[in-house]
Structures are given as C-alpha cells and as structure tokens.
PDB file of N, CA and C in Angstrom:
ATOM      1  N   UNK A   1      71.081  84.727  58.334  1.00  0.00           N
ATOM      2  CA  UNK A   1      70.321  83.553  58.735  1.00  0.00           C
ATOM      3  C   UNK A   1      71.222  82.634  59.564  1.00  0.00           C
ATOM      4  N   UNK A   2      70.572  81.819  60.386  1.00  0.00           N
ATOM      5  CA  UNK A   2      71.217  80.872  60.965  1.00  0.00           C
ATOM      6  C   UNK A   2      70.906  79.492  61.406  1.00  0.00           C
ATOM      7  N   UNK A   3      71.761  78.659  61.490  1.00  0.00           N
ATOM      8  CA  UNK A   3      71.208  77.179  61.354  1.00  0.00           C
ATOM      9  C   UNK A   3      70.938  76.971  62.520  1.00  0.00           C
ATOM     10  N   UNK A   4      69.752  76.126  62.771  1.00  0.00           N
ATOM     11  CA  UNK A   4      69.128  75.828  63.996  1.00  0.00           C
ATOM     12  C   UNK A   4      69.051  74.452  64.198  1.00  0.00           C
ATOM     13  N   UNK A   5      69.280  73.399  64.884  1.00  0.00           N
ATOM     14  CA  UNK A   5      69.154  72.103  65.186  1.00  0.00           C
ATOM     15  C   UNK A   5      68.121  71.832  66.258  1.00  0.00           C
ATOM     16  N   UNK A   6      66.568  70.963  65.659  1.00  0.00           N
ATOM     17  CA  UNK A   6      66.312  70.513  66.483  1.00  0.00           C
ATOM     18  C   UNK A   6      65.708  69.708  67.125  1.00  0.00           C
ATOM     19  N   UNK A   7      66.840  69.037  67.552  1.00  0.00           N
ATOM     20  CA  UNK A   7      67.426  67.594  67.998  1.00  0.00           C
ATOM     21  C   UNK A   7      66.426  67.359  68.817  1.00  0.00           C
ATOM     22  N   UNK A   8      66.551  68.025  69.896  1.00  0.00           N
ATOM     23  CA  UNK A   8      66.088  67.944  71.182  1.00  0.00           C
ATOM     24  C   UNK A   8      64.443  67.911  70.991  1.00  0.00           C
ATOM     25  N   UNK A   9      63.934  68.924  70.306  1.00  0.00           N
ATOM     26  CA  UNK A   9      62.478  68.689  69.831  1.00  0.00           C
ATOM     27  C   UNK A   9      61.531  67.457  69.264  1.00  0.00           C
ATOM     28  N   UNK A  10      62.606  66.890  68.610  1.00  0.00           N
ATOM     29  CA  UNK A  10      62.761  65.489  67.788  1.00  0.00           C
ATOM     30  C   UNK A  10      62.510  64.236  68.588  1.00  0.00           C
ATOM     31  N   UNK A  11      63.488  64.289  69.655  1.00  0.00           N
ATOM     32  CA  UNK A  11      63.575  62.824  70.903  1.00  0.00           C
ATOM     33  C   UNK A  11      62.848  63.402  71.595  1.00  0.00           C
ATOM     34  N   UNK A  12      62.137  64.319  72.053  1.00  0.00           N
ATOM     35  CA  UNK A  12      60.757  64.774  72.910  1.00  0.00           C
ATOM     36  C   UNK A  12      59.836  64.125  72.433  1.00  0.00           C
ATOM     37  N   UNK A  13      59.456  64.573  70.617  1.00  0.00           N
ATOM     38  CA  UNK A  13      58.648  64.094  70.174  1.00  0.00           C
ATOM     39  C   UNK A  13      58.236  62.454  69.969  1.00  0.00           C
ATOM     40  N   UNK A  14      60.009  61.812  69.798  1.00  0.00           N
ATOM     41  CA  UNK A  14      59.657  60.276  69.794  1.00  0.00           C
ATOM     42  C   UNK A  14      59.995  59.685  71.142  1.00  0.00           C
ATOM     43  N   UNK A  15      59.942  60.064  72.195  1.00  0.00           N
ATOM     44  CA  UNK A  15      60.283  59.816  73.380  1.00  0.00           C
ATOM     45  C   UNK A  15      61.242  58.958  73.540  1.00  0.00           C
ATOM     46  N   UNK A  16      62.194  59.385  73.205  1.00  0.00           N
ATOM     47  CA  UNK A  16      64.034  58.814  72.997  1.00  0.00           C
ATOM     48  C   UNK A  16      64.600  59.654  73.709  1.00  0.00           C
ATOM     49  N   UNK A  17      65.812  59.099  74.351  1.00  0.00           N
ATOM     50  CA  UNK A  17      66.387  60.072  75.125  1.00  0.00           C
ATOM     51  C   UNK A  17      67.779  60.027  73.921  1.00  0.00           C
ATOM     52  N   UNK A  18      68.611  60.793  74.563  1.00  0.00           N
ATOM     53  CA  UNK A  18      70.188  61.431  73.908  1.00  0.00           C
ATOM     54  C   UNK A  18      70.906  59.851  73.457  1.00  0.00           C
ATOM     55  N   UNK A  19      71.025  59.568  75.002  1.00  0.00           N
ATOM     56  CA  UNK A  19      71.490  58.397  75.097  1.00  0.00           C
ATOM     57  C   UNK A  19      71.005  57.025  73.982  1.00  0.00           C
ATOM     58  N   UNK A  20      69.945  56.934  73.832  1.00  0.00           N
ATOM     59  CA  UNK A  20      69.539  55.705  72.984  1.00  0.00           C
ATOM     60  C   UNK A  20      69.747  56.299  71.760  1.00  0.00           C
ATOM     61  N   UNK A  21      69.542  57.241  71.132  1.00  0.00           N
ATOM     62  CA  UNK A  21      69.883  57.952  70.064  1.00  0.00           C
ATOM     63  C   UNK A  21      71.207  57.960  69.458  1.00  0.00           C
ATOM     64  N   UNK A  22      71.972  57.950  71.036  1.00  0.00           N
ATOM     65  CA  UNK A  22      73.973  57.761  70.544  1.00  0.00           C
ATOM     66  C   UNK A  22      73.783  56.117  70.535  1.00  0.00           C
ATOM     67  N   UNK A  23      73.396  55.326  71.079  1.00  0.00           N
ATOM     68  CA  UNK A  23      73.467  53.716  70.961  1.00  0.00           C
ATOM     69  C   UNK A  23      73.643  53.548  69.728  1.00  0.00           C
ATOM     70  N   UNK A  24      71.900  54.252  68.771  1.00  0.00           N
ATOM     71  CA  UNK A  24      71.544  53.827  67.680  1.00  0.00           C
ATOM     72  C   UNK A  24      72.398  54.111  66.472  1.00  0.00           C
ATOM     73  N   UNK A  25      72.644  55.184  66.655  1.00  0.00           N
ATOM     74  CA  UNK A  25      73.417  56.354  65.622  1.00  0.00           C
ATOM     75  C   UNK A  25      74.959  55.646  65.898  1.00  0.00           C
ATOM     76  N   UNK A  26      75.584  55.495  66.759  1.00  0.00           N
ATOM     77  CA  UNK A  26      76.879  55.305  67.001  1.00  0.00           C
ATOM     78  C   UNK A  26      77.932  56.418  66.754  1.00  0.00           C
ATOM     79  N   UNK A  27      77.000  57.341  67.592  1.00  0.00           N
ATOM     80  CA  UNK A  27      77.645  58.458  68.135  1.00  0.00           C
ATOM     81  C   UNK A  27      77.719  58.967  68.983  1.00  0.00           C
ATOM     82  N   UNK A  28      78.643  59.506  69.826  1.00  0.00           N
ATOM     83  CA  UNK A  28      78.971  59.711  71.256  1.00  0.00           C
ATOM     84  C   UNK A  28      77.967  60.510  71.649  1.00  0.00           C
ATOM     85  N   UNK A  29      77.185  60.679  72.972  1.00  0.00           N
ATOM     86  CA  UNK A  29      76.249  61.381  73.468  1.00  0.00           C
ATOM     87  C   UNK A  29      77.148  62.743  73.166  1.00  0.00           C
ATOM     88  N   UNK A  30      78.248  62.713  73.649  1.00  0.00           N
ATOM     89  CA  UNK A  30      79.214  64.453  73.968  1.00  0.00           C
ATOM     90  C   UNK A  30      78.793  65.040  72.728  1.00  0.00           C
ATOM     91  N   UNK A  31      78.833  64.343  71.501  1.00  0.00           N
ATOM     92  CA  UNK A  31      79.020  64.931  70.048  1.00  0.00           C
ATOM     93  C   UNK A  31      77.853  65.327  69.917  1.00  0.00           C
ATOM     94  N   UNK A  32      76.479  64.337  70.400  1.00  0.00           N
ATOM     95  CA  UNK A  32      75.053  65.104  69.910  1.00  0.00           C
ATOM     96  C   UNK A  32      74.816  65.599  70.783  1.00  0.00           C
ATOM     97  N   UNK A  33      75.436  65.771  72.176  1.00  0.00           N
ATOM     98  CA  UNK A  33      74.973  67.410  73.004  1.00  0.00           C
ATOM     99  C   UNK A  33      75.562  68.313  72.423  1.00  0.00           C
ATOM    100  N   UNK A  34      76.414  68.151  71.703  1.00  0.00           N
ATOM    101  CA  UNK A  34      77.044  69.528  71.037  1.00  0.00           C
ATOM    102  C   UNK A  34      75.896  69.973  69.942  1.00  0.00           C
ATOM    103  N   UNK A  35      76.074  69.077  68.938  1.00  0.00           N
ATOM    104  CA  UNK A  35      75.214  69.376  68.124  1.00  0.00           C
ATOM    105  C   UNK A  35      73.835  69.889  68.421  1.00  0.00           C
ATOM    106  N   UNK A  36      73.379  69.559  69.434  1.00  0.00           N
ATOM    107  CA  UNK A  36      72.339  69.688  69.796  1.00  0.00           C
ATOM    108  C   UNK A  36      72.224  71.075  70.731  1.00  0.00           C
ATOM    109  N   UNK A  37      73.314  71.237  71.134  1.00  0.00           N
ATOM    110  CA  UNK A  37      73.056  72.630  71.771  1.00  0.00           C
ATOM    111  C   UNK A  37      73.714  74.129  71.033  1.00  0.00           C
ATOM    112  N   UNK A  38      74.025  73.338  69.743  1.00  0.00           N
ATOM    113  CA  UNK A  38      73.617  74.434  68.690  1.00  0.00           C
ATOM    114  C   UNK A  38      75.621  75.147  68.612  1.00  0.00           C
ATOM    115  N   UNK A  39      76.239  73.913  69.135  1.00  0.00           N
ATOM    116  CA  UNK A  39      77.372  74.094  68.980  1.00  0.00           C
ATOM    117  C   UNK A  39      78.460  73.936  68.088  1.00  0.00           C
ATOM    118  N   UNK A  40      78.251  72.702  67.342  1.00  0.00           N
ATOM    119  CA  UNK A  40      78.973  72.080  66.186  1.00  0.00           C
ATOM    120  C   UNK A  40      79.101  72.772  65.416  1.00  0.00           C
ATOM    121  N   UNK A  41      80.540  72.975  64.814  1.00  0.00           N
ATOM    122  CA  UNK A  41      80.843  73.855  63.776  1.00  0.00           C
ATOM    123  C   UNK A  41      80.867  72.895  61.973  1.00  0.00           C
ATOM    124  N   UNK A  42      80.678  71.308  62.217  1.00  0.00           N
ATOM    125  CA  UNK A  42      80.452  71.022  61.530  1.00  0.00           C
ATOM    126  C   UNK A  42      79.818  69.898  62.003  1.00  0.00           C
ATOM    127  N   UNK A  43      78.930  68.808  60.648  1.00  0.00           N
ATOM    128  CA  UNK A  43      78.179  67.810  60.655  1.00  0.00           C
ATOM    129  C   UNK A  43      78.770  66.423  60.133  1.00  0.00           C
ATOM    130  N   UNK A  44      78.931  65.739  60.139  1.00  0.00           N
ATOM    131  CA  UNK A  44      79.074  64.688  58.466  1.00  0.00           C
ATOM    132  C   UNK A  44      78.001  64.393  58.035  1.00  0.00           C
ATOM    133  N   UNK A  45      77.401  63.937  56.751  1.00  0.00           N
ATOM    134  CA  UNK A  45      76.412  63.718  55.897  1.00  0.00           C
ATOM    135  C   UNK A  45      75.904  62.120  56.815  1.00  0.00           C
ATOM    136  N   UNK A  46      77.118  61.601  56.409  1.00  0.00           N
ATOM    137  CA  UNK A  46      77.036  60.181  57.013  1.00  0.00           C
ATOM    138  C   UNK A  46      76.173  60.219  58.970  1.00  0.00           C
ATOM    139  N   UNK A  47      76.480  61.241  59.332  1.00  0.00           N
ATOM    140  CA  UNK A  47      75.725  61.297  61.046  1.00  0.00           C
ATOM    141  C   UNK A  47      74.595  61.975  60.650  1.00  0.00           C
ATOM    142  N   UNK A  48      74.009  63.133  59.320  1.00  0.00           N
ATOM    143  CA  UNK A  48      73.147  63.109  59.541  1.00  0.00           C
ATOM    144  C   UNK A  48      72.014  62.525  58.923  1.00  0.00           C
ATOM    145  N   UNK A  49      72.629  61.335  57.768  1.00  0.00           N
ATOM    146  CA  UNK A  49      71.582  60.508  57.558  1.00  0.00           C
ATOM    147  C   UNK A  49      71.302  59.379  58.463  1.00  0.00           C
ATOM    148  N   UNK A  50      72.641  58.590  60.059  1.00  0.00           N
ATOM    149  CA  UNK A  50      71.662  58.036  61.099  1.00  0.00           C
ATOM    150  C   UNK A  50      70.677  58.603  61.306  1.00  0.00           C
ATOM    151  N   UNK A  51      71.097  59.479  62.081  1.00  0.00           N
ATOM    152  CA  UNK A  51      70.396  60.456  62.838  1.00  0.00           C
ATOM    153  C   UNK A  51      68.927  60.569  61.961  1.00  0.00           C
ATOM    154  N   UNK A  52      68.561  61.074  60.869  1.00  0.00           N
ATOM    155  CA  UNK A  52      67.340  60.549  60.547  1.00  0.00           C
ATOM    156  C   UNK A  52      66.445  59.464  60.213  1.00  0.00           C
ATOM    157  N   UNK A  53      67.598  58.937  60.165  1.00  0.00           N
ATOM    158  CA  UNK A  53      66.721  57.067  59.951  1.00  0.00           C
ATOM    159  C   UNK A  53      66.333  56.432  61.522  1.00  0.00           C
ATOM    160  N   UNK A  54      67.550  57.287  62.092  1.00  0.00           N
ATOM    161  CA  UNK A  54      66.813  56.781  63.580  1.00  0.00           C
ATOM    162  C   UNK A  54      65.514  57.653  64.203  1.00  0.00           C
ATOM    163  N   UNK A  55      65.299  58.768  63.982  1.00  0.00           N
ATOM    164  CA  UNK A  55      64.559  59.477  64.142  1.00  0.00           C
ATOM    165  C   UNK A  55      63.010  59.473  62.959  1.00  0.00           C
ATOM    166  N   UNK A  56      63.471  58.752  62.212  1.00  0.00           N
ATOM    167  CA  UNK A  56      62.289  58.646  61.199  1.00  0.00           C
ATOM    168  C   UNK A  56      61.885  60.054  60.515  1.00  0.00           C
ATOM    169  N   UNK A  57      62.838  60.931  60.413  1.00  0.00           N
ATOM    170  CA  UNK A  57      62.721  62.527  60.056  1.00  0.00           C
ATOM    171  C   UNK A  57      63.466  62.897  58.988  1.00  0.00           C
ATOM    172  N   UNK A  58      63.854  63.989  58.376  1.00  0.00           N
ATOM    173  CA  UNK A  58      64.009  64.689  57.092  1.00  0.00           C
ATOM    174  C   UNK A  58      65.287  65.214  57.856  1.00  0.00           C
ATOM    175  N   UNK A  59      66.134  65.907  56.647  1.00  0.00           N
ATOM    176  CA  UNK A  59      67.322  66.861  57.337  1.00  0.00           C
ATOM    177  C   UNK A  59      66.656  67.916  57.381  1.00  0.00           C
ATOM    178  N   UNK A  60      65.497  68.839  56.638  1.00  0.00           N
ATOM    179  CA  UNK A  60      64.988  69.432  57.047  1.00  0.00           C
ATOM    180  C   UNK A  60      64.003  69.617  58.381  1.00  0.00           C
ATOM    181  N   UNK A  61      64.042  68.841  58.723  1.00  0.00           N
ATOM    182  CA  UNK A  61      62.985  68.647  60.267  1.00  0.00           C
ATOM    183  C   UNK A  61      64.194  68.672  60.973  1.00  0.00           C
ATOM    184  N   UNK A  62      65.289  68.414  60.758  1.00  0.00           N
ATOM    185  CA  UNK A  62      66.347  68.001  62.074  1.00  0.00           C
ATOM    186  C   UNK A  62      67.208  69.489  62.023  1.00  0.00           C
ATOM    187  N   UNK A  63      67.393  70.348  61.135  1.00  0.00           N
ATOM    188  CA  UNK A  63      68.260  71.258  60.766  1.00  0.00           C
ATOM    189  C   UNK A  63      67.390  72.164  59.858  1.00  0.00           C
ATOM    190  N   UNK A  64      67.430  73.550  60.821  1.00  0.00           N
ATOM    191  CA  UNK A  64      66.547  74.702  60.043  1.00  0.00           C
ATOM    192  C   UNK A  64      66.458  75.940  60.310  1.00  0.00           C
ATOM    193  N   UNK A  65      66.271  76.634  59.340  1.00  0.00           N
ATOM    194  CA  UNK A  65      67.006  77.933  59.408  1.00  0.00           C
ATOM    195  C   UNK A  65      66.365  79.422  59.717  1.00  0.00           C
ATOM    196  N   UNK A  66      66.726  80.018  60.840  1.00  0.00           N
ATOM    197  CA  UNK A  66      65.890  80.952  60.894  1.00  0.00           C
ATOM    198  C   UNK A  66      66.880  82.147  60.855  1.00  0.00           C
ATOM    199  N   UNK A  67      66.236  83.594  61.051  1.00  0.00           N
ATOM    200  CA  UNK A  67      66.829  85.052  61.313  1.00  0.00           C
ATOM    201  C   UNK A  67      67.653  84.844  61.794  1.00  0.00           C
ATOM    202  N   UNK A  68      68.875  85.509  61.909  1.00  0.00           N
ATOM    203  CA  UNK A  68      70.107  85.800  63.180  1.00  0.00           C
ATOM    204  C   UNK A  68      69.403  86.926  63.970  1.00  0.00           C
ATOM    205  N   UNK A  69      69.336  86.313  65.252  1.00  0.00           N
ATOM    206  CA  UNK A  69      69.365  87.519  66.067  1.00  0.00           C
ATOM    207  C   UNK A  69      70.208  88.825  66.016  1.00  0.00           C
ATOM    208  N   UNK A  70      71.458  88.529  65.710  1.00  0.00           N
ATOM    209  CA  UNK A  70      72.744  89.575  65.689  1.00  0.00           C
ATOM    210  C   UNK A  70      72.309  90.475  64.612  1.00  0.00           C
ATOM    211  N   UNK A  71      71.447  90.156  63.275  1.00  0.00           N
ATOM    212  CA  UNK A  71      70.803  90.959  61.929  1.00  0.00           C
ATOM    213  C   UNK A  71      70.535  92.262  62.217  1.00  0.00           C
TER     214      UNK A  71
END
C-alpha cells in the first residue's frame, strides 16, 4: 500500500491556492509542494493538524491510502 496526499484536490475544492495555504499554515510553499507532490518522506503531526484546520478537513481526507502500483 501506499500513502497518497491529497493536497492539491483539497485547495481545488476550497479554492485556495498553495500559497495562502503556506500564509495560513506557516509553512513554506517549497515544503507543501513537496508534500503535495507526493514527495515528503516525512510529516509533523503539528503541520498536519494546520493544514486541516485550515482546510476544514480530516487527516483522513488529506492523507490516503491506496495499492502500490509496484505490487
């Protein structure tokens, strides 16, 4: 299985861009394009409870897990 982030689905849905998202969160845009492009090898708890309070979402809505392709 593998962890899927998605971020990007999220600020589509609330029509937020990256940028206002790093304002809110007070986290560098670089860090949530990473995260967001499914790069981050790790999270902190602490970024991903902004990240849902700014987003008004679950860690499950933001982070979720599907098949590995490689399986």
């Amino acid at each position: 299985m593998a962890i899927v982030c998605r971020l990007d689905e999220l600020l589509l849905a609330r029509g937020m861009t990256l940028v206002e998202l790093s304002e809110q969160v007070g986290v560098s845009t670089v860090n949530l394009s990473i995260l967001k492009n499914g790069h981050a090898k790790a999270v902190r708890f602490s970024t991903l409870e902004a990240i849902c309070v700014a987003l008004g979402c679950q860690v499950g809505e933001l982070l979720t897990q599907v098949p590995d392709a490689s399986a």
